[in-house]
PDB file of N, CA and C in Angstrom:
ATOM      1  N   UNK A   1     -14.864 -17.327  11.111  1.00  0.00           N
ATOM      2  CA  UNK A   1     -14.340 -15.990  10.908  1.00  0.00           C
ATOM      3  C   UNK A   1     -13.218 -15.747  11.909  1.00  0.00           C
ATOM      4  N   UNK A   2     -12.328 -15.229  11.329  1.00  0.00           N
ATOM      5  CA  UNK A   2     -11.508 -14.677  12.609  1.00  0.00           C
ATOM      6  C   UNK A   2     -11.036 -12.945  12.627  1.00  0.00           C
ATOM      7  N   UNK A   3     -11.414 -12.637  13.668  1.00  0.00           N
ATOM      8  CA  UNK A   3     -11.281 -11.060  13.441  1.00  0.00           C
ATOM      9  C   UNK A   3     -10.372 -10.667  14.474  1.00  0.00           C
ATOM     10  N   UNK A   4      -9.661  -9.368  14.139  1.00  0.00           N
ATOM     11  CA  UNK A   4      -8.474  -9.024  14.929  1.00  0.00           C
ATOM     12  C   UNK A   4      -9.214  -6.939  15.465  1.00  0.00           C
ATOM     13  N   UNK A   5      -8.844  -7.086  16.360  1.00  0.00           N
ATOM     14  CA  UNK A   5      -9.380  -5.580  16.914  1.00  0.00           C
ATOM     15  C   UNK A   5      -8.562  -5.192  17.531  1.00  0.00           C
ATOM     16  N   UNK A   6      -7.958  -4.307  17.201  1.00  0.00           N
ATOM     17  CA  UNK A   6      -7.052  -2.616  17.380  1.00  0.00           C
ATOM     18  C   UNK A   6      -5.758  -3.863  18.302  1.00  0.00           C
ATOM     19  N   UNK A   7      -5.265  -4.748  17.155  1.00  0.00           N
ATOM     20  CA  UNK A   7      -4.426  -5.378  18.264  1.00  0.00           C
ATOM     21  C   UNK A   7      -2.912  -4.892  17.988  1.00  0.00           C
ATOM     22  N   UNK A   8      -1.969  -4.662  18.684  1.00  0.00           N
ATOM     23  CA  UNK A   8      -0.380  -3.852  18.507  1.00  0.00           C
ATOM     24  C   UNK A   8       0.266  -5.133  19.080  1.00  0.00           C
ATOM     25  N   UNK A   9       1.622  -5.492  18.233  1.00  0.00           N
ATOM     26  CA  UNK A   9       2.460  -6.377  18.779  1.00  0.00           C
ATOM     27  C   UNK A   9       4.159  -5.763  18.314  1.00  0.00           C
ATOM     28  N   UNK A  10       4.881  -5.390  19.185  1.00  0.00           N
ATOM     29  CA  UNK A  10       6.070  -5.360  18.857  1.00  0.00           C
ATOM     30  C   UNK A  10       6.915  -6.486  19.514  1.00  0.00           C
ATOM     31  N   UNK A  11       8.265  -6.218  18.923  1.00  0.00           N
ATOM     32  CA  UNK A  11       9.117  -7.331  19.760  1.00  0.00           C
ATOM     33  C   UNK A  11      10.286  -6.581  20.248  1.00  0.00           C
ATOM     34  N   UNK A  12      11.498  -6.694  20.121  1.00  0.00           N
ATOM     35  CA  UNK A  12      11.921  -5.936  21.196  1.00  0.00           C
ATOM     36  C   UNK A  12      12.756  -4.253  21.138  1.00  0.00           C
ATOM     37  N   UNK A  13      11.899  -3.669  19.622  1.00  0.00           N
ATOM     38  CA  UNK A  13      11.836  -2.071  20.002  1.00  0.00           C
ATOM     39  C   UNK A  13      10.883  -1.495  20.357  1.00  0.00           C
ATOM     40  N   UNK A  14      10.639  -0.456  20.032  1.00  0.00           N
ATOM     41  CA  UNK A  14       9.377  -0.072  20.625  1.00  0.00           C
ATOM     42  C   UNK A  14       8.671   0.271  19.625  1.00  0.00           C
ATOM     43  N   UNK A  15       9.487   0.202  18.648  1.00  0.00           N
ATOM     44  CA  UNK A  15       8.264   0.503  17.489  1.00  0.00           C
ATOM     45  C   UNK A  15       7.985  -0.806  17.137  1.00  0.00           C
ATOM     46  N   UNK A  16       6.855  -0.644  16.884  1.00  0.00           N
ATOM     47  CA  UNK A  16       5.576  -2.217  16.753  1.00  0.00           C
ATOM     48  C   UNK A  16       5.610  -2.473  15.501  1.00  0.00           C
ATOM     49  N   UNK A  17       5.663  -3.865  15.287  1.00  0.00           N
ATOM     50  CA  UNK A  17       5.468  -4.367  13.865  1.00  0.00           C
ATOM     51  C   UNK A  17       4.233  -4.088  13.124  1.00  0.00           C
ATOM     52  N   UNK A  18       2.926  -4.423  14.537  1.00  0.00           N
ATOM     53  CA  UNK A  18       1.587  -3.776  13.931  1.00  0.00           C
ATOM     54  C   UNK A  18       1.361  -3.033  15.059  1.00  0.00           C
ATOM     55  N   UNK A  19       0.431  -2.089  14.488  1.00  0.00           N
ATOM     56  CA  UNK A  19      -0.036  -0.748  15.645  1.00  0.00           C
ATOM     57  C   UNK A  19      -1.370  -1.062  15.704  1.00  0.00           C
ATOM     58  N   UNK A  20      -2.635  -1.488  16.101  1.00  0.00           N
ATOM     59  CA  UNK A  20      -3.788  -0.742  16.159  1.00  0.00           C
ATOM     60  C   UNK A  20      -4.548  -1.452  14.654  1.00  0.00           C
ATOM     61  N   UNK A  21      -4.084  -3.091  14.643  1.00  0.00           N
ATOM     62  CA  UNK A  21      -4.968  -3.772  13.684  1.00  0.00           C
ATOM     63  C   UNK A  21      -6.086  -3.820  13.925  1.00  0.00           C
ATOM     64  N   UNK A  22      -6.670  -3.782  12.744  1.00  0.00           N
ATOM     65  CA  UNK A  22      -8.232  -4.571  12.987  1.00  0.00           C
ATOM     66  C   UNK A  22      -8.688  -4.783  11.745  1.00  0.00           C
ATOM     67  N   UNK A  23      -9.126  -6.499  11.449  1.00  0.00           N
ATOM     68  CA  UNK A  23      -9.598  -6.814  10.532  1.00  0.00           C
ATOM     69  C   UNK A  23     -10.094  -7.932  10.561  1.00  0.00           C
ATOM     70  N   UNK A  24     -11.022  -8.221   9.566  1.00  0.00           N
ATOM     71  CA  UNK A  24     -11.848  -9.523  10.148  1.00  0.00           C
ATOM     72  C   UNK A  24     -11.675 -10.190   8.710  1.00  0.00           C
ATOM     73  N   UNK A  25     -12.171 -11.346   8.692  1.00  0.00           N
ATOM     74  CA  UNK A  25     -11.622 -11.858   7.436  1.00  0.00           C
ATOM     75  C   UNK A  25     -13.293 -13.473   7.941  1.00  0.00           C
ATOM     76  N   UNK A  26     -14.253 -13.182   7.172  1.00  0.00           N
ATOM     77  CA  UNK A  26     -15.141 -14.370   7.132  1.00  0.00           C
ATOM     78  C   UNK A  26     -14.842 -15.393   6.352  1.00  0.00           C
ATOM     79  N   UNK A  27     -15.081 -16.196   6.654  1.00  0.00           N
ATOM     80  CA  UNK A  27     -15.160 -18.319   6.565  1.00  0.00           C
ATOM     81  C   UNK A  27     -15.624 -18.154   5.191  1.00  0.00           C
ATOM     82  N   UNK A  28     -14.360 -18.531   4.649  1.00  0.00           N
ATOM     83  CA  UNK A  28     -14.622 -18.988   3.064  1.00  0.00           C
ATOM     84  C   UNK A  28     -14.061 -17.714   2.055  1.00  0.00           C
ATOM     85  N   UNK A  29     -13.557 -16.679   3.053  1.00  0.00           N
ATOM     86  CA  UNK A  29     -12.484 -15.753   1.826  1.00  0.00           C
ATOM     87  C   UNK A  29     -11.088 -15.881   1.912  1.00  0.00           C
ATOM     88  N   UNK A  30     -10.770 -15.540   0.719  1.00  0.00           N
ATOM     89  CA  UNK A  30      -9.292 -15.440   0.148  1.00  0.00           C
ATOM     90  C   UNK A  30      -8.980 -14.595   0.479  1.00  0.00           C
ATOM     91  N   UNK A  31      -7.708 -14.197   1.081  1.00  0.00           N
ATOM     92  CA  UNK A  31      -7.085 -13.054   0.925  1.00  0.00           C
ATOM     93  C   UNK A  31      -5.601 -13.269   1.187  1.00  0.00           C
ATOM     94  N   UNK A  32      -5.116 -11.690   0.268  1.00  0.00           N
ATOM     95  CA  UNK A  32      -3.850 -12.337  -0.032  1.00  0.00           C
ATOM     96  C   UNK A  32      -2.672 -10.974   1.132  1.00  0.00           C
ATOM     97  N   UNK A  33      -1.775 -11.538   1.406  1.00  0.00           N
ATOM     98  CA  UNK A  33      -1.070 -10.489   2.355  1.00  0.00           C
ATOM     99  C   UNK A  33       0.307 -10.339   1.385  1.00  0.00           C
ATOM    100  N   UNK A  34       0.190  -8.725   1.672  1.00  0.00           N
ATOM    101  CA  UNK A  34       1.717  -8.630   0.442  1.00  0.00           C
ATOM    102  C   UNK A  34       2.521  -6.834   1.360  1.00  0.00           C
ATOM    103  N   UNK A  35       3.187  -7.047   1.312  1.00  0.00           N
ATOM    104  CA  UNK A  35       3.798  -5.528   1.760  1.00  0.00           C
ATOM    105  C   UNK A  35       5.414  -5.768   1.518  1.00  0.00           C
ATOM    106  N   UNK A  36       6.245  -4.971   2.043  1.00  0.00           N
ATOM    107  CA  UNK A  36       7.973  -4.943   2.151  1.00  0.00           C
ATOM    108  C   UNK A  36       8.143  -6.239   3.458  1.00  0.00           C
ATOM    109  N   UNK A  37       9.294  -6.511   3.209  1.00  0.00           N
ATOM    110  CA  UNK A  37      10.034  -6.577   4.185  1.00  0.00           C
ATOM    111  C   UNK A  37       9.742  -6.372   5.903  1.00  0.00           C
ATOM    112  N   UNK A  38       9.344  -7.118   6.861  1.00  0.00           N
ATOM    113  CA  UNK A  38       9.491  -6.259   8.074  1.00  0.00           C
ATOM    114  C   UNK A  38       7.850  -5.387   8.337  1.00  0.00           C
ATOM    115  N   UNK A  39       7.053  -5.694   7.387  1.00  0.00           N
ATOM    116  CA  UNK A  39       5.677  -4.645   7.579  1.00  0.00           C
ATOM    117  C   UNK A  39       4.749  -5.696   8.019  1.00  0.00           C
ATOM    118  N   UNK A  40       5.014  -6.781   8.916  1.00  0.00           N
ATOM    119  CA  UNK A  40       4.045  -7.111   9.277  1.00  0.00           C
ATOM    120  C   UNK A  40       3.460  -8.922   9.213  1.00  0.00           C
ATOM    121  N   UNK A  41       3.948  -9.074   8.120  1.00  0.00           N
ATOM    122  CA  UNK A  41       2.797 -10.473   7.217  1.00  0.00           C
ATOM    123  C   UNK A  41       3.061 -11.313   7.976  1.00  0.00           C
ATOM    124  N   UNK A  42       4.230 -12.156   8.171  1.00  0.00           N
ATOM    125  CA  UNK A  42       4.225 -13.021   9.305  1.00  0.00           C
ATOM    126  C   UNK A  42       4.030 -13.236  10.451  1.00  0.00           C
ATOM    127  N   UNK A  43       3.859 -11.778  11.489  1.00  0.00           N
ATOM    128  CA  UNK A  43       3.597 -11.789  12.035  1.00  0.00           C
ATOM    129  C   UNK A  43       2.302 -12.097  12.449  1.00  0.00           C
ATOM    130  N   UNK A  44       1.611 -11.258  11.675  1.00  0.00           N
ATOM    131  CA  UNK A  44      -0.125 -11.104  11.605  1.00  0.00           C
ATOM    132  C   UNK A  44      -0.535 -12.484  11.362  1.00  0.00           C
ATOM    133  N   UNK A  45       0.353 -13.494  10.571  1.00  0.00           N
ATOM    134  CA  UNK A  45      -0.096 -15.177  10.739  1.00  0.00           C
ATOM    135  C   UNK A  45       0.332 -16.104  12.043  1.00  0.00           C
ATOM    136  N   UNK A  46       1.361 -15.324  12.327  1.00  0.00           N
ATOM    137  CA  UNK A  46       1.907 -16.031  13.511  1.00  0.00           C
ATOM    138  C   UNK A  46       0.921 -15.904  15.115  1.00  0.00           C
ATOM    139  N   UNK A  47       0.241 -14.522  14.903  1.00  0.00           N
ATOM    140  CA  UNK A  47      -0.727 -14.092  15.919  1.00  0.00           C
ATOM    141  C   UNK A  47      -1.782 -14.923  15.392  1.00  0.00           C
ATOM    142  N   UNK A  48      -2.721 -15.020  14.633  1.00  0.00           N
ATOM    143  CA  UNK A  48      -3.715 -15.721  13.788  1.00  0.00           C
ATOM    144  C   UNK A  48      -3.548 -16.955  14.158  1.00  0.00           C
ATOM    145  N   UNK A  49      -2.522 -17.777  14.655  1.00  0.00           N
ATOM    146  CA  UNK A  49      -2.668 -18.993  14.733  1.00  0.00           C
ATOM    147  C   UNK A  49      -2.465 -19.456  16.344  1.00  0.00           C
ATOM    148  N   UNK A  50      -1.891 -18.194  16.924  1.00  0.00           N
ATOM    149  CA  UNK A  50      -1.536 -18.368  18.292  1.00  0.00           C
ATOM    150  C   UNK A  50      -0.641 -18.914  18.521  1.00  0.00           C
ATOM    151  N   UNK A  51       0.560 -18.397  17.683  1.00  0.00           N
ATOM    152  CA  UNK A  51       2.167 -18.787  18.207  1.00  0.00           C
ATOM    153  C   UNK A  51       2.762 -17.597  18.914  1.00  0.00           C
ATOM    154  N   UNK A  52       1.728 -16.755  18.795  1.00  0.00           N
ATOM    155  CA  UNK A  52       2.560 -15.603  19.334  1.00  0.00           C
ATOM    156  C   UNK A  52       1.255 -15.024  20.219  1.00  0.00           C
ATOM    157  N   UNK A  53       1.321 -14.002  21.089  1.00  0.00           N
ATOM    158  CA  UNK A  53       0.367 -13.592  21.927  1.00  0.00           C
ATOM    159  C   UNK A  53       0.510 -12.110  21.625  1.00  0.00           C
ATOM    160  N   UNK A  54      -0.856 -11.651  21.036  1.00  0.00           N
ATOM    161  CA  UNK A  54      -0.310  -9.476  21.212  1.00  0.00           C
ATOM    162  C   UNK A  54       0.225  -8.876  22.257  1.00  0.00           C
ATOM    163  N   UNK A  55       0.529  -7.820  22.373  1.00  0.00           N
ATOM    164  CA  UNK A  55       0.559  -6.869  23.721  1.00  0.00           C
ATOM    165  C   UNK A  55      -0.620  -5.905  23.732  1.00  0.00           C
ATOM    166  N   UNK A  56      -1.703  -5.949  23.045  1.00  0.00           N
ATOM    167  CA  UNK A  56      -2.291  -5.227  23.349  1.00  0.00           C
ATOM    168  C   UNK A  56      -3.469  -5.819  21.561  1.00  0.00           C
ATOM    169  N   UNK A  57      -5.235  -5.828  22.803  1.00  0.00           N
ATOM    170  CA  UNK A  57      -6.107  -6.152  21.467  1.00  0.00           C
ATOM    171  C   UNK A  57      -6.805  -7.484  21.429  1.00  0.00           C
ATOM    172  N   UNK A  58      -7.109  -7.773  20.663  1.00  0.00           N
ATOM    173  CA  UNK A  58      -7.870  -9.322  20.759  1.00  0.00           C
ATOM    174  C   UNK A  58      -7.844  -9.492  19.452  1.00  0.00           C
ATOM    175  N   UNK A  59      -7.599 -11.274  19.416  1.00  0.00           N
ATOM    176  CA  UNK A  59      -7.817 -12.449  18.109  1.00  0.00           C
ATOM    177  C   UNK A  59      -8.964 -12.815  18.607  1.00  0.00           C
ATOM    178  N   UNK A  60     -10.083 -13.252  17.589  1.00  0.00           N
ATOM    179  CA  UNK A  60     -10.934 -14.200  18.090  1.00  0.00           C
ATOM    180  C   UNK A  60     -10.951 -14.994  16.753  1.00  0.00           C
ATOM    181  N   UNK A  61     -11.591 -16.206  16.592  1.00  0.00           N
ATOM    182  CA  UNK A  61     -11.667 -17.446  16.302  1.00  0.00           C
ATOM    183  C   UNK A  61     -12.653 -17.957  16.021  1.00  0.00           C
ATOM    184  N   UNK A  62     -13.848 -17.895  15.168  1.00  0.00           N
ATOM    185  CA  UNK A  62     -15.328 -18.025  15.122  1.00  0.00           C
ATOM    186  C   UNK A  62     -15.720 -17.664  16.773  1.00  0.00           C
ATOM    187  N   UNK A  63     -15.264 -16.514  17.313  1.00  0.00           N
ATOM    188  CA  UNK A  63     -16.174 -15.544  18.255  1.00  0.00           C
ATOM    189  C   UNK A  63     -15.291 -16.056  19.728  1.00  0.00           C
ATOM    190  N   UNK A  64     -14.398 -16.864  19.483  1.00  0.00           N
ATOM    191  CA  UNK A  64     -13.474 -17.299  21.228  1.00  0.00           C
ATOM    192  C   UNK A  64     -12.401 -17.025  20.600  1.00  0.00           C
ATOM    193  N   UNK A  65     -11.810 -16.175  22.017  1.00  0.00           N
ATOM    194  CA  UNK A  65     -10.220 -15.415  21.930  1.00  0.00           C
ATOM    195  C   UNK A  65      -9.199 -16.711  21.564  1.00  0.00           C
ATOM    196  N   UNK A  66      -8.296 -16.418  20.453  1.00  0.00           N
ATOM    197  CA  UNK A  66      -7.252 -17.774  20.604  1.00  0.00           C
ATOM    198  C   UNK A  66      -6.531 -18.196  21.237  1.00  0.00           C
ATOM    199  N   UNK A  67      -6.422 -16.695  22.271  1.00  0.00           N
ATOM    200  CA  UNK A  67      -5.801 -17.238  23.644  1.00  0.00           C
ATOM    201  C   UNK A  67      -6.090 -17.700  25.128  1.00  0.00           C
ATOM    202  N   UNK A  68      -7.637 -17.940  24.577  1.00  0.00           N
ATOM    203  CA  UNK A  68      -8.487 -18.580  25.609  1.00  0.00           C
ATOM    204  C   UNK A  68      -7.851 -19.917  25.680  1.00  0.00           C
ATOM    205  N   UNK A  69      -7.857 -20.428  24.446  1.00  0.00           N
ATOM    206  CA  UNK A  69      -7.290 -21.893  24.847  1.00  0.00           C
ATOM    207  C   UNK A  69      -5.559 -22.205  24.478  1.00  0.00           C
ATOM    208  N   UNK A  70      -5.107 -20.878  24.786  1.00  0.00           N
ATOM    209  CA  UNK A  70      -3.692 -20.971  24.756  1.00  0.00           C
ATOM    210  C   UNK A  70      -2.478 -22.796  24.718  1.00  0.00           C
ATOM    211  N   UNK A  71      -3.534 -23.741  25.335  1.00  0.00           N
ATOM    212  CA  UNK A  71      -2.290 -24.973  25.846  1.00  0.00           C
ATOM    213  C   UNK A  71      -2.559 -25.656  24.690  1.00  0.00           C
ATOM    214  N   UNK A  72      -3.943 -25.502  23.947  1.00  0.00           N
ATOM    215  CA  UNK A  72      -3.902 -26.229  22.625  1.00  0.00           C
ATOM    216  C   UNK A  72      -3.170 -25.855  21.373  1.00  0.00           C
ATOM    217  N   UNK A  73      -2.818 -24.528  21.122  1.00  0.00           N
ATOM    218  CA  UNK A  73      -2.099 -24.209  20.314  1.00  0.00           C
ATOM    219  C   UNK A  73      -0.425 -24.373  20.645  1.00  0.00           C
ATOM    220  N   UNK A  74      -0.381 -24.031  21.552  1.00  0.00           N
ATOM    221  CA  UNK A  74       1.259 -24.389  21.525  1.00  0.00           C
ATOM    222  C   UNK A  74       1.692 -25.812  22.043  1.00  0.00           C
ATOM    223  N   UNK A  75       0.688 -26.687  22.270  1.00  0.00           N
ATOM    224  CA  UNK A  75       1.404 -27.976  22.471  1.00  0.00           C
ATOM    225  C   UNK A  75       1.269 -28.535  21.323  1.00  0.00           C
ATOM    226  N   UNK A  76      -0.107 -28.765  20.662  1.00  0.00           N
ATOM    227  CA  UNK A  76      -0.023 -29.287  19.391  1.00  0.00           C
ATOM    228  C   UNK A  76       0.437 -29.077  17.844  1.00  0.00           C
ATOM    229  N   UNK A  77       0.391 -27.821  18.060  1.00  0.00           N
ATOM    230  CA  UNK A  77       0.964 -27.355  16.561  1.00  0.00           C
ATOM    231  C   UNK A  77       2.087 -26.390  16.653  1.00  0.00           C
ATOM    232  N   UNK A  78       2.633 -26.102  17.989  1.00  0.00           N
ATOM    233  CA  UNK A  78       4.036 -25.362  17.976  1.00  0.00           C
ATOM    234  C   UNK A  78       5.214 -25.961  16.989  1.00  0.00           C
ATOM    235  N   UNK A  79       5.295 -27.212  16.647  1.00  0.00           N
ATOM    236  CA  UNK A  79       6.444 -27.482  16.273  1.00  0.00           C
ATOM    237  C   UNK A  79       6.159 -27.662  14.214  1.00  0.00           C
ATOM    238  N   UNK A  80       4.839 -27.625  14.135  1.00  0.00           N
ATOM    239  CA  UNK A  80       4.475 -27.816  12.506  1.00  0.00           C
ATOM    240  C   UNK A  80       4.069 -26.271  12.268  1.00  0.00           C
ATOM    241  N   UNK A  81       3.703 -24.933  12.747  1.00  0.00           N
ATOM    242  CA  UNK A  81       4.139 -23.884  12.983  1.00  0.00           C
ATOM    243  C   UNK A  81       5.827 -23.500  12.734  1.00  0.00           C
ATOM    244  N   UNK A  82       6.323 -23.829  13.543  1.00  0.00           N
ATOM    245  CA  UNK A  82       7.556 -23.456  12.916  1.00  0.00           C
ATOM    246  C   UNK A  82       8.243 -23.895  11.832  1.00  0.00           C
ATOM    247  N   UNK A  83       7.960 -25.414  11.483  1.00  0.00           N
ATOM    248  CA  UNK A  83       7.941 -26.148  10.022  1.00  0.00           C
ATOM    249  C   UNK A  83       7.727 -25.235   8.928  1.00  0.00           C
ATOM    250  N   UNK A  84       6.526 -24.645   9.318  1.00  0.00           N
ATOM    251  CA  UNK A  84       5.921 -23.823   8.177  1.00  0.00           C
ATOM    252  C   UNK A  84       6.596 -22.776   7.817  1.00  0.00           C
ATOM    253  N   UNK A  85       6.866 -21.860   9.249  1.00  0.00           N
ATOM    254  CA  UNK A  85       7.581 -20.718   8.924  1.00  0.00           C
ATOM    255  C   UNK A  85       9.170 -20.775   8.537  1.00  0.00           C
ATOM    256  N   UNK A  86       9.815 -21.504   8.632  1.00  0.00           N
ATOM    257  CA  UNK A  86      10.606 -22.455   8.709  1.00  0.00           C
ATOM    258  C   UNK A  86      11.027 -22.360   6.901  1.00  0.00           C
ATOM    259  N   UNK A  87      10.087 -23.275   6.202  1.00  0.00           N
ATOM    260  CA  UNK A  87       9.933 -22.984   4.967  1.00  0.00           C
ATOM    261  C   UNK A  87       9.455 -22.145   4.126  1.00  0.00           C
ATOM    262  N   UNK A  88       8.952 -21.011   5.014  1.00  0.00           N
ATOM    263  CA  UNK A  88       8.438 -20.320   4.320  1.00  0.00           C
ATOM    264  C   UNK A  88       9.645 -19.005   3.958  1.00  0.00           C
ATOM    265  N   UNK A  89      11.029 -19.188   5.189  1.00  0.00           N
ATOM    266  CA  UNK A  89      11.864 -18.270   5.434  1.00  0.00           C
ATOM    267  C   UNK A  89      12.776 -18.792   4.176  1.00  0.00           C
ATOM    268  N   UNK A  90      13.346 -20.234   4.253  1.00  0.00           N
ATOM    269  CA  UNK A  90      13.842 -20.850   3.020  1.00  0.00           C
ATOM    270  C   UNK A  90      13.799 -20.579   1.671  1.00  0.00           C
ATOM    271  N   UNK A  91      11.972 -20.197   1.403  1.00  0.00           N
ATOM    272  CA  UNK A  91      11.749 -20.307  -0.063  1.00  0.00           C
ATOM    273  C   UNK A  91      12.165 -18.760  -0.295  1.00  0.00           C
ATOM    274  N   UNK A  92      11.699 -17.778   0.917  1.00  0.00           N
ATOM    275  CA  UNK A  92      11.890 -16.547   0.143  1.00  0.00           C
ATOM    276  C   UNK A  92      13.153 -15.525   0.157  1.00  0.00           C
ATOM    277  N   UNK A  93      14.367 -16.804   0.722  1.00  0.00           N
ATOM    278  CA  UNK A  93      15.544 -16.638   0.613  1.00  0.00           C
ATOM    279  C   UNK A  93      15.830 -16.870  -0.724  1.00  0.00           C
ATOM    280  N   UNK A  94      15.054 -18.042  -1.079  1.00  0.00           N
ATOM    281  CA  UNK A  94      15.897 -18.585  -2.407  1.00  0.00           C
ATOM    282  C   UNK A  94      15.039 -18.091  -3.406  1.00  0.00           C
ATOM    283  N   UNK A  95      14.379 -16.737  -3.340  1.00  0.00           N
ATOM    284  CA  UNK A  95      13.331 -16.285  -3.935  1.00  0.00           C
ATOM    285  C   UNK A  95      11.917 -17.296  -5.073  1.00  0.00           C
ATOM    286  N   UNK A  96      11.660 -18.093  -4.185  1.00  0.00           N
ATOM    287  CA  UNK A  96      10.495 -18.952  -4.466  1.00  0.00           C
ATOM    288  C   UNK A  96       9.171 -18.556  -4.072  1.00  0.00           C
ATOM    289  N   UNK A  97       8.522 -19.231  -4.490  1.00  0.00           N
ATOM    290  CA  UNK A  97       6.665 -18.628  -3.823  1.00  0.00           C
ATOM    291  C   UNK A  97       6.121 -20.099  -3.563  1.00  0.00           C
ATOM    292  N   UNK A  98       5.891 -19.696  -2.339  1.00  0.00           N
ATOM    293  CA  UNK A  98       4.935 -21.352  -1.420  1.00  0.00           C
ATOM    294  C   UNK A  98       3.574 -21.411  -2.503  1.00  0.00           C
TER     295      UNK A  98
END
């Protein structure tokens, strides 16, 4: 499971991309993320995987913060992380669906 509690991350205005998340999502569901532009979605995966760190709140990870073990996520999968997002910026330039 990984659950997110009252977590806020902006970048560099002050208004926050997310304010005061919280949602948990258990081992073995689907779910699908859809909004505008700018409301959020990548981000909320980019925190989820620990490429990015909140300013405020907690990720946990079947019950350990993901930034407990902060050196494993960004040494090993920093660069297939950005691969991803990478292509994911590509396709929905060229209006495609991953």
């Amino acid at each position: 499971m990984i659950k997110f509690s009252d977590v806020t991350k902006a970048y560099q205005t002050d208004e926050p991309v997310l304010a005061h998340c919280s949602l948990s999502v258990p081992e073995g569901s689907v779910y699908a993320l859809v909004g505008k532009n700018g409301a959020g979605k990548s981000t909320l995966l980019k925190l989820a995987a620990g490429f990015l760190c909140p300013d405020y709140g907690e990720i946990c990870f079947q019950d350990m913060p993901v930034w407990e073990n902060r050196e494993f996520h960004m040494n090993d999968y920093q660069g297939a992380g950005k691969e991803l997002f990478e292509k994911e910026v590509l396709a929905e330039m060229k209006g495609d669906v991953l």
